[in-house]
N, C-alpha and C. Protein backbone atom coordinates (compact mmCIF):
# COMPACT_ATOMS: atom_id res chain seq x y z
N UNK A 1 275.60 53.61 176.28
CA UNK A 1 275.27 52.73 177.40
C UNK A 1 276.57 52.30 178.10
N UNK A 2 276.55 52.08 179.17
CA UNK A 2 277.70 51.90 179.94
C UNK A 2 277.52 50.65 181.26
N UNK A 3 278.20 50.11 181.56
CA UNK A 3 277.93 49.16 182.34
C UNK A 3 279.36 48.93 183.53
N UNK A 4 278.87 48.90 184.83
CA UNK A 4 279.83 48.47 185.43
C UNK A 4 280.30 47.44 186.14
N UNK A 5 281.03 46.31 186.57
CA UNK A 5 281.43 45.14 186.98
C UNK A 5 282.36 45.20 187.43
N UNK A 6 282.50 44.60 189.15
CA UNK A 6 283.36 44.87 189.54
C UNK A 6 284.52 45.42 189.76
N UNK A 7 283.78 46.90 189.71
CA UNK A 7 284.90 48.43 189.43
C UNK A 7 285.63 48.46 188.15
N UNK A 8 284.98 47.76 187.26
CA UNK A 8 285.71 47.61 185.70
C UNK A 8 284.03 49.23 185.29
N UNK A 9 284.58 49.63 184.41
CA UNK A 9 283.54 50.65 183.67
C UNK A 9 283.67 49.60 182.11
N UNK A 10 282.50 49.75 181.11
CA UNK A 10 282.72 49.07 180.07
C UNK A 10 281.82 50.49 179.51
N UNK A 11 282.59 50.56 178.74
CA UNK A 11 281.53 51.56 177.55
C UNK A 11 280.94 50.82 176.44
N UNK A 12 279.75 50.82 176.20
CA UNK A 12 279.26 49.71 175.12
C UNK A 12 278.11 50.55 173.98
N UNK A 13 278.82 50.11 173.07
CA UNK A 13 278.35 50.98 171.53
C UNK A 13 277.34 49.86 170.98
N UNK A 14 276.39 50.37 170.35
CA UNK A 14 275.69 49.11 169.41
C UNK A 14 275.64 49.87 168.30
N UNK A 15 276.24 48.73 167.36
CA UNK A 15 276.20 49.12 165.90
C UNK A 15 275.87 47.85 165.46
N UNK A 16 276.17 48.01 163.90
CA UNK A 16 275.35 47.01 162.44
C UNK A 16 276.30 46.31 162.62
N UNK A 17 276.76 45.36 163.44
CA UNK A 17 277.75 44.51 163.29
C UNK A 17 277.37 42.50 163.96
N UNK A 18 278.15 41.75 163.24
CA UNK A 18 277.10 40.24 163.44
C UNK A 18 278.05 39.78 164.90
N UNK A 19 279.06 40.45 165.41
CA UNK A 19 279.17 39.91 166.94
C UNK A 19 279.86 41.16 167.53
N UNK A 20 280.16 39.96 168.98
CA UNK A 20 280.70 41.30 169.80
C UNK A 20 282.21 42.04 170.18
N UNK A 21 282.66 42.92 170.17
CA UNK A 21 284.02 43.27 169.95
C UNK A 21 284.37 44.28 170.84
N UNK A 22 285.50 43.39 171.76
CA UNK A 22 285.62 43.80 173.05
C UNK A 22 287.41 44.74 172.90
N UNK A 23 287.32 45.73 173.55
CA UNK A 23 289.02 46.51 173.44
C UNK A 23 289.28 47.03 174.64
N UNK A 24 290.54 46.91 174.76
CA UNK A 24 291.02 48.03 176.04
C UNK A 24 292.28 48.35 175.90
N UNK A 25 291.79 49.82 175.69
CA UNK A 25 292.53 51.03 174.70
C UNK A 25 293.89 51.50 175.90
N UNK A 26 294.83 51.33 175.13
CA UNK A 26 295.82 52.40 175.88
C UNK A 26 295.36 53.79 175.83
N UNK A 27 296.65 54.82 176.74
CA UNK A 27 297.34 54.39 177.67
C UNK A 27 296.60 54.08 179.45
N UNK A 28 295.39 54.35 179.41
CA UNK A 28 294.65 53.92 180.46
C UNK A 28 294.00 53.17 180.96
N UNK A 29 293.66 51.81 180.36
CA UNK A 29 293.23 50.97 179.87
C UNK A 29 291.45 51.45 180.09
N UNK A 30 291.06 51.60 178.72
CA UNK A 30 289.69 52.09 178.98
C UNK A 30 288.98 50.81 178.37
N UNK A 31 287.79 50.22 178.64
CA UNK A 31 287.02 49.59 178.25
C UNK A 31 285.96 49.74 177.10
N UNK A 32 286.22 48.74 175.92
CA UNK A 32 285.04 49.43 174.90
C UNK A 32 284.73 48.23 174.65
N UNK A 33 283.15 48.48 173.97
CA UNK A 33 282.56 46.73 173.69
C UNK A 33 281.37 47.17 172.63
N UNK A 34 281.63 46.65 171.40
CA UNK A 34 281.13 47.14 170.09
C UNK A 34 279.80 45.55 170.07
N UNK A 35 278.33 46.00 170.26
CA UNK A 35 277.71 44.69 170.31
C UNK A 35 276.66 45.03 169.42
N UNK A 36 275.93 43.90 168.74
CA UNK A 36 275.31 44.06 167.72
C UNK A 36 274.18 45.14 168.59
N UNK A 37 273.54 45.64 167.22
CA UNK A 37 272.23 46.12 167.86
C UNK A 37 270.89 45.51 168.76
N UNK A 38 271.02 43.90 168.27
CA UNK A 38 269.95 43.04 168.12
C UNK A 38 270.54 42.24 169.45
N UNK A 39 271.67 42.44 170.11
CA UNK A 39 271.57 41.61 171.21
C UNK A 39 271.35 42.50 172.33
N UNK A 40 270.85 41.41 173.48
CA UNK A 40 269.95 41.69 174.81
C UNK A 40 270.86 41.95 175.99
N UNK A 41 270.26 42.57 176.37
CA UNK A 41 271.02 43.31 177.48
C UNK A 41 271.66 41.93 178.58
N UNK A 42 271.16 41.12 179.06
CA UNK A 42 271.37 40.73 179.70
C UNK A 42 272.74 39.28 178.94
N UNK A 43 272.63 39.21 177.47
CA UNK A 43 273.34 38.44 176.50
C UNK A 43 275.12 39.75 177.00
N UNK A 44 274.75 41.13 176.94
CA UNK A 44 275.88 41.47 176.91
C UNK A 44 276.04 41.58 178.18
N UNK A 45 275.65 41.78 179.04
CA UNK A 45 276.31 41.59 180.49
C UNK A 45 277.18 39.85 181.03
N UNK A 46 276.30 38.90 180.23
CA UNK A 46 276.98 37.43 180.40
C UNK A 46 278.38 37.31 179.68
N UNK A 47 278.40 38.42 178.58
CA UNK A 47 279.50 38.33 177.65
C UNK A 47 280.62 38.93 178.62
N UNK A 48 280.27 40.31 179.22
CA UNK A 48 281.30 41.35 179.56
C UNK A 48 281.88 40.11 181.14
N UNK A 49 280.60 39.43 181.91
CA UNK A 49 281.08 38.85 182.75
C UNK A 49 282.45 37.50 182.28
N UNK A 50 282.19 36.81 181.22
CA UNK A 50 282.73 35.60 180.61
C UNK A 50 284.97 36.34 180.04
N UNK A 51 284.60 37.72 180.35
CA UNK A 51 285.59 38.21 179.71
C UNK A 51 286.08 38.67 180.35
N UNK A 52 285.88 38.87 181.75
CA UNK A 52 286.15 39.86 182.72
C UNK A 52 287.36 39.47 183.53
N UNK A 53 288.05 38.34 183.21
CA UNK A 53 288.99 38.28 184.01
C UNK A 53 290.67 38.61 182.60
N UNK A 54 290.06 38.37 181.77
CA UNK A 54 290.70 38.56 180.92
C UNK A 54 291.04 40.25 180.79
N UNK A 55 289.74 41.07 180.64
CA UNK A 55 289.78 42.50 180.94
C UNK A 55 290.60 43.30 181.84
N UNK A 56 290.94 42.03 183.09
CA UNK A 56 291.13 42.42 184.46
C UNK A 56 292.79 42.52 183.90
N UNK A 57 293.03 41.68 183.46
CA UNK A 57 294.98 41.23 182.85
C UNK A 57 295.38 42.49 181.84
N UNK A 58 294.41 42.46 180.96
CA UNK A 58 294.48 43.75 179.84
C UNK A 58 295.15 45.06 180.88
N UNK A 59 294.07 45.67 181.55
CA UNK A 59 294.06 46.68 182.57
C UNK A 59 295.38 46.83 183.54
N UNK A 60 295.64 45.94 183.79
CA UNK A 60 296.97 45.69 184.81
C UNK A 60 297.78 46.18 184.01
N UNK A 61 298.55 45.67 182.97
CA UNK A 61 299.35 45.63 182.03
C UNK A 61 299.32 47.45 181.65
N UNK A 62 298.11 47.94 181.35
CA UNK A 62 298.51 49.71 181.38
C UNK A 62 298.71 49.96 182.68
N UNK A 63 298.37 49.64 183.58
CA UNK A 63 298.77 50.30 185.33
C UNK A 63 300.04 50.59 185.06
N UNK A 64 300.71 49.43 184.79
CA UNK A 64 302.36 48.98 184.90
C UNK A 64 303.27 49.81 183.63
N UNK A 65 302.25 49.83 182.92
CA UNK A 65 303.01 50.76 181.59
C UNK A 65 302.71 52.25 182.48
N UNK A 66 301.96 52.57 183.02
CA UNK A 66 301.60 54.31 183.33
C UNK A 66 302.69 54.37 184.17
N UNK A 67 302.52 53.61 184.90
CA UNK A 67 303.85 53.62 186.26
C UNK A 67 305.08 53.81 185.66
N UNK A 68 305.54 52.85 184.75
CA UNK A 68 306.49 53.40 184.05
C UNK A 68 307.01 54.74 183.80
N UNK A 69 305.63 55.18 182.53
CA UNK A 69 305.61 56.21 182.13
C UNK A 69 305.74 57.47 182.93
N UNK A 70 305.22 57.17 184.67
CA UNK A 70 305.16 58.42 185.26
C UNK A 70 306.82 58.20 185.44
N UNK A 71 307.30 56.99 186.04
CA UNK A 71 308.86 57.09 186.94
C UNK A 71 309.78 57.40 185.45
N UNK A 72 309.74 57.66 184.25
CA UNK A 72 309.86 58.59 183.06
C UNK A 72 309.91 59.74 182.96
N UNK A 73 308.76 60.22 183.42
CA UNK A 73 308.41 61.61 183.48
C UNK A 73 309.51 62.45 184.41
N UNK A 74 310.16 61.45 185.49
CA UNK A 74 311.11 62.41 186.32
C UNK A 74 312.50 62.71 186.12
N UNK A 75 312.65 61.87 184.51
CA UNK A 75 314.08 61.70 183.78
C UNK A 75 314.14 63.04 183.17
N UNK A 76 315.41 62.98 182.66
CA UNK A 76 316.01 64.27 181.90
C UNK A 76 315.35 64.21 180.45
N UNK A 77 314.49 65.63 180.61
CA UNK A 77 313.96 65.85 178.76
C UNK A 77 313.36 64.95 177.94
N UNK A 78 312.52 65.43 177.45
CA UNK A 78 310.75 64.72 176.49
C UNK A 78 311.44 63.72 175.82
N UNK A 79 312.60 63.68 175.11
CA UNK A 79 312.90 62.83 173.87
C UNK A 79 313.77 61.34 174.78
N UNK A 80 314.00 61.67 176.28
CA UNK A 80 314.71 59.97 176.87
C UNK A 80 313.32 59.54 177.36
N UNK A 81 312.08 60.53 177.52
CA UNK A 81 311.20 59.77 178.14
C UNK A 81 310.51 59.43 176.93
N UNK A 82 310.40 59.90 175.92
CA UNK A 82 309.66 58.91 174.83
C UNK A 82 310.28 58.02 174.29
N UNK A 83 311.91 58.41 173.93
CA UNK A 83 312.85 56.82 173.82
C UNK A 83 312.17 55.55 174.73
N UNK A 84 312.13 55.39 176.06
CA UNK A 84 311.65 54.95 177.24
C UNK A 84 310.56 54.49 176.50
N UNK A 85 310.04 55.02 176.56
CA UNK A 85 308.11 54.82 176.47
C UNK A 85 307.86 53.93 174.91
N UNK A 86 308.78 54.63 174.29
CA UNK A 86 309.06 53.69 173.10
C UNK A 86 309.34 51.89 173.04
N UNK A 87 310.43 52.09 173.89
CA UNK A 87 311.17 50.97 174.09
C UNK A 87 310.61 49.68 174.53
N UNK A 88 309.55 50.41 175.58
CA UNK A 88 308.58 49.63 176.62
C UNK A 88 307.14 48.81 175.56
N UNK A 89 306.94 50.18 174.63
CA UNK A 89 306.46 49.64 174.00
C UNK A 89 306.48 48.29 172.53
N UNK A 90 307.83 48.85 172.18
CA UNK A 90 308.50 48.49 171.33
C UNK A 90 308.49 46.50 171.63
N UNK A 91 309.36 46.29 172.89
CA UNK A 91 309.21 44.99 173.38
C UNK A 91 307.71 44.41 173.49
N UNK A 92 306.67 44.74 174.14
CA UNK A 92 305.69 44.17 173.68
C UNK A 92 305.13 43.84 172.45
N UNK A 93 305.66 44.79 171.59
CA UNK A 93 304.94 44.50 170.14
C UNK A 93 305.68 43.53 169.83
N UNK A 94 306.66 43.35 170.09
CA UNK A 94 307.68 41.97 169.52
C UNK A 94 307.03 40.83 169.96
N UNK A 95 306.82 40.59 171.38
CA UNK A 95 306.25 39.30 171.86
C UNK A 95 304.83 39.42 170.91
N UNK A 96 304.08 39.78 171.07
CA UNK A 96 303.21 39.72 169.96
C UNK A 96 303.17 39.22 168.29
N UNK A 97 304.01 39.71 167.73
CA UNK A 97 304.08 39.59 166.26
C UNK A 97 304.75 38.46 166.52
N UNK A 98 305.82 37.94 167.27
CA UNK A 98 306.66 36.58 167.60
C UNK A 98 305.60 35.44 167.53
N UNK A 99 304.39 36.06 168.30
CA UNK A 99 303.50 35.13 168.45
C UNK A 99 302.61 34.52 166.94
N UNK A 100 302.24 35.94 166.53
CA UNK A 100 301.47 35.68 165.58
C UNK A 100 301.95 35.02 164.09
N UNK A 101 303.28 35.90 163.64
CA UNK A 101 303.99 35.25 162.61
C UNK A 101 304.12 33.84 162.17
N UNK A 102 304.61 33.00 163.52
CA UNK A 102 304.91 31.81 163.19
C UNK A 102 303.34 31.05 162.93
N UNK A 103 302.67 31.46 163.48
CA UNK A 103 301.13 31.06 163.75
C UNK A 103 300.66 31.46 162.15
N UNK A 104 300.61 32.12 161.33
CA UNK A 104 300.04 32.52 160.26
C UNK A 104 300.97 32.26 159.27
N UNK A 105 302.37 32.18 159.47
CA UNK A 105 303.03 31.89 158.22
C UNK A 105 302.37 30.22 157.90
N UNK A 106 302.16 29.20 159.03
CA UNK A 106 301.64 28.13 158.41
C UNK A 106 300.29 28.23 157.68
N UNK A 107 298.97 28.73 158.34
CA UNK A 107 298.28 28.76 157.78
C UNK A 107 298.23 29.45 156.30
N UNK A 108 298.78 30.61 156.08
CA UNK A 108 299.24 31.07 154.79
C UNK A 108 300.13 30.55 154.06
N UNK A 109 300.58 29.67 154.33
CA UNK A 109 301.78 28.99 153.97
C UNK A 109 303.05 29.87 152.56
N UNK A 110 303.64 31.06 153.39
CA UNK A 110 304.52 31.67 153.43
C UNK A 110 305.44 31.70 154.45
N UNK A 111 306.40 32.52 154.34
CA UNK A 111 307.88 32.28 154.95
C UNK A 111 308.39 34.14 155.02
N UNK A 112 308.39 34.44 156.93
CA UNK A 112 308.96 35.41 156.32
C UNK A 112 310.38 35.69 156.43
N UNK A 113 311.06 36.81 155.78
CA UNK A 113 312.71 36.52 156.35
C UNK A 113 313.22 37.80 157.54
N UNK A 114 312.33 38.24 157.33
CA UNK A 114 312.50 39.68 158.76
C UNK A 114 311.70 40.40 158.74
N UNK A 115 311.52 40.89 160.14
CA UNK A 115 310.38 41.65 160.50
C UNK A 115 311.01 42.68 161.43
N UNK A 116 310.46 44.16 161.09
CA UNK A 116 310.94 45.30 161.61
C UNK A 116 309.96 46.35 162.30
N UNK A 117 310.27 47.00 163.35
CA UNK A 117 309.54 47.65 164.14
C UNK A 117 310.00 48.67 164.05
N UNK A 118 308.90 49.73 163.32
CA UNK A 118 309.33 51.35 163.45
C UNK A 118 308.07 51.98 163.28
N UNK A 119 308.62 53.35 163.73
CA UNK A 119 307.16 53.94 163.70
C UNK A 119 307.23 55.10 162.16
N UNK A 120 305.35 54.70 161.62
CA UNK A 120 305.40 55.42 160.45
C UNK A 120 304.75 56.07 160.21
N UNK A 121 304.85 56.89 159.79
CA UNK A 121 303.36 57.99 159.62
C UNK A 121 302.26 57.85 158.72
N UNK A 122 302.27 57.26 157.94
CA UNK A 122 301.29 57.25 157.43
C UNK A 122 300.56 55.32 157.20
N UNK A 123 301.44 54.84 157.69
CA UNK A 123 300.82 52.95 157.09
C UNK A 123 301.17 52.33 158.13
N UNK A 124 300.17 51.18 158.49
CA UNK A 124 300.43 50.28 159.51
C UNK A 124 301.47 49.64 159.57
N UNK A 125 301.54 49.00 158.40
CA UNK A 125 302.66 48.17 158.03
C UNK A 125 302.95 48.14 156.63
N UNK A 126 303.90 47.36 155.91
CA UNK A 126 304.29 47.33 154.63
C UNK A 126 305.42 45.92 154.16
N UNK A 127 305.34 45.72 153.05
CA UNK A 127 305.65 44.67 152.95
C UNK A 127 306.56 44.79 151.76
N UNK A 128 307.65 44.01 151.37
CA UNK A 128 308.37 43.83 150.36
C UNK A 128 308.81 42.18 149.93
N UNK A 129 307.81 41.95 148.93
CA UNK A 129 307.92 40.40 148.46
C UNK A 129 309.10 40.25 148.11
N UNK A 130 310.11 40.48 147.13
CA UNK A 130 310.95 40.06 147.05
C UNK A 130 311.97 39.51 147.76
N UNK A 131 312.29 40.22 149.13
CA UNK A 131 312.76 39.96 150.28
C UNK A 131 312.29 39.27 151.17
N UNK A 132 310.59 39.25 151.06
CA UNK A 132 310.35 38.67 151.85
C UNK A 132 310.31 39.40 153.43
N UNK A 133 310.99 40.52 153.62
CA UNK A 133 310.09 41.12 155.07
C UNK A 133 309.56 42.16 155.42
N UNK A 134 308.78 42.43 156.06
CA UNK A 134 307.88 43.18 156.56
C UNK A 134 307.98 44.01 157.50
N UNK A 135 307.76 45.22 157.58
CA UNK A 135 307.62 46.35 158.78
C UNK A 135 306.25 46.58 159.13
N UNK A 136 306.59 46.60 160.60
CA UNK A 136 305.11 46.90 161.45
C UNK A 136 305.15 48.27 161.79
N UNK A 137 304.01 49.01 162.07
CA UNK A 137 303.96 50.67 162.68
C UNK A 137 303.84 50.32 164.44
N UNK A 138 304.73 50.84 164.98
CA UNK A 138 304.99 50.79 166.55
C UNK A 138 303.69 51.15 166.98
N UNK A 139 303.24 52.47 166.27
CA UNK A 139 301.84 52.77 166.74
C UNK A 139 300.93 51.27 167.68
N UNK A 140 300.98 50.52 166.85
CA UNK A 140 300.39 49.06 166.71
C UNK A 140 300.00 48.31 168.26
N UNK A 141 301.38 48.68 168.84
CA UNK A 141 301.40 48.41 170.12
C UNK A 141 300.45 48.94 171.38
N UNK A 142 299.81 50.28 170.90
CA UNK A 142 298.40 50.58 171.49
C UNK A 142 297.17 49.97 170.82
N UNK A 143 297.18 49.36 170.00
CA UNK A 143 295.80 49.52 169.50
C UNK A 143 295.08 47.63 169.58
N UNK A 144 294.28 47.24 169.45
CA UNK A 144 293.95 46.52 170.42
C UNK A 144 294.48 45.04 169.69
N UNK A 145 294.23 44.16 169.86
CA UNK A 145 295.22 42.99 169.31
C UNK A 145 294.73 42.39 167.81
N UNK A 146 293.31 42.34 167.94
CA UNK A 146 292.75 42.33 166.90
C UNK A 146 293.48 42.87 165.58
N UNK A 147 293.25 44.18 165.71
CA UNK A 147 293.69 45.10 164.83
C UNK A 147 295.40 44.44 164.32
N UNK A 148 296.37 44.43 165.52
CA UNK A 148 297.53 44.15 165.11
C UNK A 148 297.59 42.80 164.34
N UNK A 149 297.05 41.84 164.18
CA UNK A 149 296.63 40.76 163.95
C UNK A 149 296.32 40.26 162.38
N UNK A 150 295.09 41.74 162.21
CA UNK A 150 294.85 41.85 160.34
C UNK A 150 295.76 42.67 160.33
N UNK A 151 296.74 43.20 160.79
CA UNK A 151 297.98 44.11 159.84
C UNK A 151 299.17 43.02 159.61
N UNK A 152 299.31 42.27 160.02
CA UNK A 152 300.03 41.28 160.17
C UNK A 152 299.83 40.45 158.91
N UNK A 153 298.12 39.78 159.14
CA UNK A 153 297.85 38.89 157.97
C UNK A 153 297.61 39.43 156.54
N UNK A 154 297.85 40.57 156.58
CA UNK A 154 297.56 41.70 155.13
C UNK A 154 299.12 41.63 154.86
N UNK A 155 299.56 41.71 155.57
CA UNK A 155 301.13 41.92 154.74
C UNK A 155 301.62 40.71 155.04
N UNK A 156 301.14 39.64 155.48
CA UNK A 156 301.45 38.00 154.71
C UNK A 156 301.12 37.76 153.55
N UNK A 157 299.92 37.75 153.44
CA UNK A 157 298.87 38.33 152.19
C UNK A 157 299.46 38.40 150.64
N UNK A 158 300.19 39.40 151.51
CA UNK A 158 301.34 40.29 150.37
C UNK A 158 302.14 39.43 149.83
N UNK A 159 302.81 38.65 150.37
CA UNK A 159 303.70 37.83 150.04
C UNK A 159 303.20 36.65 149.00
N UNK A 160 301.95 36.52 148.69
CA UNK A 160 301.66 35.81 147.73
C UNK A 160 301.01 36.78 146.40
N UNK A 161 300.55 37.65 146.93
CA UNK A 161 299.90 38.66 146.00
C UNK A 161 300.45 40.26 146.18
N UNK A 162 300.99 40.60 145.52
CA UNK A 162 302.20 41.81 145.66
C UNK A 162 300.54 43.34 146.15
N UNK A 163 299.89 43.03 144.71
CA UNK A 163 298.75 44.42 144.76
C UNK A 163 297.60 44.11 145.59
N UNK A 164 296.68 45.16 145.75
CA UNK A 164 295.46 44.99 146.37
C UNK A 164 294.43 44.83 145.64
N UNK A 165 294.86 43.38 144.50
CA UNK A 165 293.58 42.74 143.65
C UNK A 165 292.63 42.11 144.31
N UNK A 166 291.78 41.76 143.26
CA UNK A 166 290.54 40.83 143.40
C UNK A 166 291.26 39.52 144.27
N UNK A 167 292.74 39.26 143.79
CA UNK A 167 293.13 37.89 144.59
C UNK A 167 293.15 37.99 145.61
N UNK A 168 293.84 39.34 146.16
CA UNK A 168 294.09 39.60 147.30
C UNK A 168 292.65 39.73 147.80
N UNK A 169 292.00 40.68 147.49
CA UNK A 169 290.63 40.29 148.76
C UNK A 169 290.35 39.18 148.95
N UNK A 170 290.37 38.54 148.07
CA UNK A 170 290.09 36.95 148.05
C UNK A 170 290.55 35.95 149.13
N UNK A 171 291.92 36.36 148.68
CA UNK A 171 292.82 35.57 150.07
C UNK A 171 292.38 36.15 151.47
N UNK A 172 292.21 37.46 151.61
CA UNK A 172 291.69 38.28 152.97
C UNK A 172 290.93 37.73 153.49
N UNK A 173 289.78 37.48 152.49
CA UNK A 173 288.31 36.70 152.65
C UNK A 173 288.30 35.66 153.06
N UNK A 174 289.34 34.30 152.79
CA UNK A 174 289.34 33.34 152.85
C UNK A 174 290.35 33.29 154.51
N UNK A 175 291.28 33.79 154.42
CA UNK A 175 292.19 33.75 155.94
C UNK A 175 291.58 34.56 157.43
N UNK A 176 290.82 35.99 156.87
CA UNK A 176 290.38 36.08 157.99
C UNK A 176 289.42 37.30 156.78
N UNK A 177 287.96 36.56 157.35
CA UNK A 177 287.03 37.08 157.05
C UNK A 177 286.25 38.52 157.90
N UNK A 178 286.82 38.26 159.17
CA UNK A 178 286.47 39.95 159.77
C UNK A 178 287.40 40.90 159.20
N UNK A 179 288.59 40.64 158.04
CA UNK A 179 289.38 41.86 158.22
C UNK A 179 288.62 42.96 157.87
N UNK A 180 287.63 43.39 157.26
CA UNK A 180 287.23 44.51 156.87
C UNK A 180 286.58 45.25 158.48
N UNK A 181 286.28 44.48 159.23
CA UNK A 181 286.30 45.31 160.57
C UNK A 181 287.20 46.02 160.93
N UNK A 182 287.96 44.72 161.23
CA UNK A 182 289.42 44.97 161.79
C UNK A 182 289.90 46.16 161.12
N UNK A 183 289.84 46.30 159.91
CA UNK A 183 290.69 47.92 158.73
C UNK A 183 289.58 49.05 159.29
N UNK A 184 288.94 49.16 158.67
CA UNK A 184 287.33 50.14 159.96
C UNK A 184 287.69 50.66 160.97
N UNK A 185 287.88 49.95 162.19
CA UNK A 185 288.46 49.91 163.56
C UNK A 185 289.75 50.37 163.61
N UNK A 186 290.42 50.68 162.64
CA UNK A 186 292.27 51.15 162.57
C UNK A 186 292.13 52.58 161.57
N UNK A 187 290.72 52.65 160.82
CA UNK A 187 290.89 53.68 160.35
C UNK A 187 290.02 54.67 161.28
N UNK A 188 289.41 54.15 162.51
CA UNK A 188 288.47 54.87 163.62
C UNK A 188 289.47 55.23 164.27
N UNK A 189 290.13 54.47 164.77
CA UNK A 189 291.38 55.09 165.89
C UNK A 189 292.67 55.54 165.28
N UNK A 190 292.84 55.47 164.18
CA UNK A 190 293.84 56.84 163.25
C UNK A 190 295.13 56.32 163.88
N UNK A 191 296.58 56.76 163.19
CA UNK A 191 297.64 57.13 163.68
C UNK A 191 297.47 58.20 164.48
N UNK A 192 298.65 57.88 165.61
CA UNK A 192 298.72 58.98 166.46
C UNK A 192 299.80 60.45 165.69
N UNK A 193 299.22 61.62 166.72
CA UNK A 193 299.90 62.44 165.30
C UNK A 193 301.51 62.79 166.01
């Protein structure tokens, strides 16, 4: 099903899920909106309208990254325009995690001592208690905020509980109870290869 609003396209999936979950996917900004099965058409059109200016900011933000990416494309050789494209991306993910860190180290009440941005092939992120800091996967920076959000609070997580025990779900459960979406949704949209 698909819906359109003011030249916005929304692609809208219904699945087994208890709300609604709105994304807009790099690098084009495409519109997706994951809504229960059981809600009414006209419930998700009030939703997509209530969000739509927000959608509108999302969308801009890839214009300005493509633009980039094209005035890139006219530089010397694949590896300064993905440095570039990197870089561009790289800084946003910072304002982001800047944001979120300080915001979750209270509620978790941990401390971290550095946080690193690289790209990895195989894990979102990773964590080392002893030290105390954490690496994020650059990937991260496409994928929708949500997502970056439980990779974040999983490897806070960490910092009180090293393995992926019973405590640890526990704590997951208790700090943010959608993460098992959120992990779902990161194992749907994969590392890029």
């Amino acid at each position: 099903m698909d819906l359109k609003l003011d030249d916005v396209d929304v692609k809208i999936t219904q699945k087994k899920i208890k709300h609604a979950y709105l994304s807009v996917s790099a690098p084009y900004g495409h519109v997706k909106l994951s809504v229960p099965k059981t809600m009414p058409i006209e419930k998700i059109h009030a939703f997509v309208i209530s969000k739509l200016k927000w959608i509108k900011k999302q969308k801009a933000k890839f214009i300005v990254q493509e633009h980039e990416a094209m005035n890139i494309h006219h530089g010397p050789g694949d590896l300064k325009k993905q440095a570039l494209l990197d870089a561009s991306y790289k800084k946003q993910l910072i304002e982001k995690v800047n944001t979120l860190i300080p915001q979750w180290e209270k509620i978790i009440n941990v401390s971290v001592s550095k946080v690193t941005i690289r790209k990895m092939r195989t894990r979102w992120g990773s964590c080392s208690p002893k030290s105390r800091s954490i690496r994020i996967n650059l990937e991260l920076a496409k994928k929708p905020f949500e997502c970056l959000e439980y990779v974040v609070v999983h490897e806070l997580v960490h910092l009180l509980e090293a393995s992926h025990n019973k405590r640890f779900v526990a704590l997951m459960d208790r700090f943010l109870p959608k993460w098992r979406f959120y992990r779902n949704e990161l194992n749907r949209l994969q590392m890029a290869k």
